[in-house]
C-alpha atoms as a PDB file:
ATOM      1  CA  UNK A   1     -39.786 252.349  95.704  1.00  0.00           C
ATOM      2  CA  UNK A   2     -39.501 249.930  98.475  1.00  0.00           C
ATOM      3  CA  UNK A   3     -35.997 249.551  97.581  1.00  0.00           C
ATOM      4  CA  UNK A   4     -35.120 253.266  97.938  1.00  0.00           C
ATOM      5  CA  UNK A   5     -37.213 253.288 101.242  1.00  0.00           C
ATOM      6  CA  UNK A   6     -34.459 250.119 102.719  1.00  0.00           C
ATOM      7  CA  UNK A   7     -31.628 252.619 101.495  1.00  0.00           C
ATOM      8  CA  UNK A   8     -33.345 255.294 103.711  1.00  0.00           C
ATOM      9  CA  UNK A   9     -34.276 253.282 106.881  1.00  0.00           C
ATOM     10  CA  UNK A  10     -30.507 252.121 106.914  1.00  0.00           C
ATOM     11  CA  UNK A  11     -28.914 255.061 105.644  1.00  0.00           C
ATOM     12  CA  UNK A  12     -27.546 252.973 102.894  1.00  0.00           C
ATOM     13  CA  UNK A  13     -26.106 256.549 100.715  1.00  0.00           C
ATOM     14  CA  UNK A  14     -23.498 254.242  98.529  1.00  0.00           C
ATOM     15  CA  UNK A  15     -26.654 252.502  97.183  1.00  0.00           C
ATOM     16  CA  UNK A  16     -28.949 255.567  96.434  1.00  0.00           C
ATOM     17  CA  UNK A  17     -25.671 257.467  94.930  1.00  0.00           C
ATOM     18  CA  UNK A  18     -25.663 254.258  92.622  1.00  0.00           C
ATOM     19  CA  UNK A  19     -29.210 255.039  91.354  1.00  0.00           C
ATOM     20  CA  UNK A  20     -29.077 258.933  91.563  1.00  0.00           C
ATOM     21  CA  UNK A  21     -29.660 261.066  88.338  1.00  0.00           C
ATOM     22  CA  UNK A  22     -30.293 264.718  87.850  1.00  0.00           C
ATOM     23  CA  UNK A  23     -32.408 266.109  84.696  1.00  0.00           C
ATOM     24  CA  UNK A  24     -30.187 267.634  82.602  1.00  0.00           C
ATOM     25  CA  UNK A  25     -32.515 268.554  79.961  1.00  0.00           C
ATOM     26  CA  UNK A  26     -36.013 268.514  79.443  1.00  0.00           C
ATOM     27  CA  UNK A  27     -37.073 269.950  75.418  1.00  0.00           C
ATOM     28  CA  UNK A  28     -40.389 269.311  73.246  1.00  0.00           C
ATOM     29  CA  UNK A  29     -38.970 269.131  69.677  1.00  0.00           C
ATOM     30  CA  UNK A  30     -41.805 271.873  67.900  1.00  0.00           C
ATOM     31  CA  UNK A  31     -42.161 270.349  64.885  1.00  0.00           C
ATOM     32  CA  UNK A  32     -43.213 266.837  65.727  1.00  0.00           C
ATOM     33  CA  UNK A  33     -44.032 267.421  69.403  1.00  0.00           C
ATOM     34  CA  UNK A  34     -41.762 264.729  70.928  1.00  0.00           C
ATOM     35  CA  UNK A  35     -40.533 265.319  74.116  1.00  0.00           C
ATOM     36  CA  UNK A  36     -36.768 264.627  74.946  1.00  0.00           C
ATOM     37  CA  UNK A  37     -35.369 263.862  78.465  1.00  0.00           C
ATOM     38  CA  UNK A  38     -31.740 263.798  79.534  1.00  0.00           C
ATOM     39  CA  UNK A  39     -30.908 262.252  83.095  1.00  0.00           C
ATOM     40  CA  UNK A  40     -27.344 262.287  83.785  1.00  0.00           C
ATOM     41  CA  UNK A  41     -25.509 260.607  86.813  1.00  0.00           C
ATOM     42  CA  UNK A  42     -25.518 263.111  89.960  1.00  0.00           C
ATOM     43  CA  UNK A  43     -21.633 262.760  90.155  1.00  0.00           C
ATOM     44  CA  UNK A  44     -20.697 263.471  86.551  1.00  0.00           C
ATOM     45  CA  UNK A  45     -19.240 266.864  85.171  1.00  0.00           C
ATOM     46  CA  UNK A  46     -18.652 266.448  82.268  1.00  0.00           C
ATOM     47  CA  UNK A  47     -21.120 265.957  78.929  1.00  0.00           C
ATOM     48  CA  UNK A  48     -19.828 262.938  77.600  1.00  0.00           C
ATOM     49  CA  UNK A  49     -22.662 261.091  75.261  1.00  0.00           C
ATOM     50  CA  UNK A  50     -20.439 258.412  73.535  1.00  0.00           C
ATOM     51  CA  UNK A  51     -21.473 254.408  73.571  1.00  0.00           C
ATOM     52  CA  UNK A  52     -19.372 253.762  76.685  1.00  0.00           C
ATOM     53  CA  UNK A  53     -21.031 255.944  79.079  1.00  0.00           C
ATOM     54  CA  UNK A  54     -24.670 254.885  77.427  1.00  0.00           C
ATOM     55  CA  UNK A  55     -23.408 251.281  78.048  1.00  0.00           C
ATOM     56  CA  UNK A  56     -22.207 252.078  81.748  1.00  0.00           C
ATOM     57  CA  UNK A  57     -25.297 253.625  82.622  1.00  0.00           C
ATOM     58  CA  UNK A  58     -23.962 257.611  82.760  1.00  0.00           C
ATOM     59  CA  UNK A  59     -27.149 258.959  81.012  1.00  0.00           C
ATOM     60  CA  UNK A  60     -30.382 257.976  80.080  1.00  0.00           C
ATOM     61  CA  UNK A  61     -31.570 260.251  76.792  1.00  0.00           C
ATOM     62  CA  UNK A  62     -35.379 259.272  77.033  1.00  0.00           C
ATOM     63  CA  UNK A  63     -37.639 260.312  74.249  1.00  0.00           C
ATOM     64  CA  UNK A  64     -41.102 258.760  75.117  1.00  0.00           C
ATOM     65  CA  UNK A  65     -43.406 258.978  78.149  1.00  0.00           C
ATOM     66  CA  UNK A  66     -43.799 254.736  78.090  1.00  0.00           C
ATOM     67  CA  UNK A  67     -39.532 254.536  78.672  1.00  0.00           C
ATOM     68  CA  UNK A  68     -39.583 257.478  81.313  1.00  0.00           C
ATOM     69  CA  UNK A  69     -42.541 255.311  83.349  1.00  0.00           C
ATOM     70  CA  UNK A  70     -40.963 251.798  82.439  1.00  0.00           C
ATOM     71  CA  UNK A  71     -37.589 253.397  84.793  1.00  0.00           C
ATOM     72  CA  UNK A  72     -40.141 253.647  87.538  1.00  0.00           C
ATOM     73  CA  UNK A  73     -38.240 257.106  88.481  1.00  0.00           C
ATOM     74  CA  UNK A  74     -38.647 258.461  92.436  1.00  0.00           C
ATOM     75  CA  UNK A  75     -38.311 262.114  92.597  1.00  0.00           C
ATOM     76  CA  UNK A  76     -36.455 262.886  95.661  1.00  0.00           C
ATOM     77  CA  UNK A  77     -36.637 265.493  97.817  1.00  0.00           C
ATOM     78  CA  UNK A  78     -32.641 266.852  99.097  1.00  0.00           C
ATOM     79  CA  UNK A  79     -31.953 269.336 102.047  1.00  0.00           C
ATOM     80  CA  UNK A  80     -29.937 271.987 102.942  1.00  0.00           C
ATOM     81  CA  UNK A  81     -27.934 269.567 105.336  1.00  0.00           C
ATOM     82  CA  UNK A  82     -28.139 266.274 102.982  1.00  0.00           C
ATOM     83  CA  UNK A  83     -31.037 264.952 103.921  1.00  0.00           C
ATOM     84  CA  UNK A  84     -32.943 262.653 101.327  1.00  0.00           C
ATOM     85  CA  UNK A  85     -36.421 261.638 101.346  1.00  0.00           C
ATOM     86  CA  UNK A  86     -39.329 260.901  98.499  1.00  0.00           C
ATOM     87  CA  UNK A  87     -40.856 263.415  97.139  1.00  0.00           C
ATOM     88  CA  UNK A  88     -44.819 263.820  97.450  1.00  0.00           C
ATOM     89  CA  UNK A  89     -47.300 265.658  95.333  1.00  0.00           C
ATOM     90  CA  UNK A  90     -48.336 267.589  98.860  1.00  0.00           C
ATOM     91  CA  UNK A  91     -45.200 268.888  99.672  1.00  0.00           C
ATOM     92  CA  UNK A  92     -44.358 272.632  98.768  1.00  0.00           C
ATOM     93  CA  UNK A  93     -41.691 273.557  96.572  1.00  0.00           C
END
């Protein structure tokens, strides 16, 4: 978190586009009740889940709450204009 909030003060973009995901997926398998997260890299387009982009960091395929929390994620908050900022629990969606 105080990382992100350098890349903020300074504008740094290059460095938060490094760390950037999106959710691509967010399921609850019914039978055994395990939940199952995709995060994919804001600038990819296509679904590629091979060993190479696992390895390079593409997507994260998260299947327990402990891994989600151990990323320490930051939910951000973008703009119409571009603007990024943290995400808090009071604002309205």
């Amino acid at each position: 978190p105080e990382e992100f909030s350098d890349c903020i003060v300074k504008n740094d973009f290059k460095a938060i586009s490094n760390k950037l995901y999106r959710l691509q997926k967010l399921t609850i398998k019914p039978s055994s009740g395990q939940i199952d997260i995709v995060f994919r890299h804001h600038l990819e387009t296509q679904i590629i889940d091979d060993i190479n982009s696992k390895m390079s960091k593409r997507f994260y395929n998260i299947q327990s709450l402990g891994v989600l929390f151990s990323l320490n994620p930051i939910k951000l908050k973008i703009d119409c204009i571009g603007n990024i900022t943290a995400w808090n629990i009071t604002d309205r969606v």
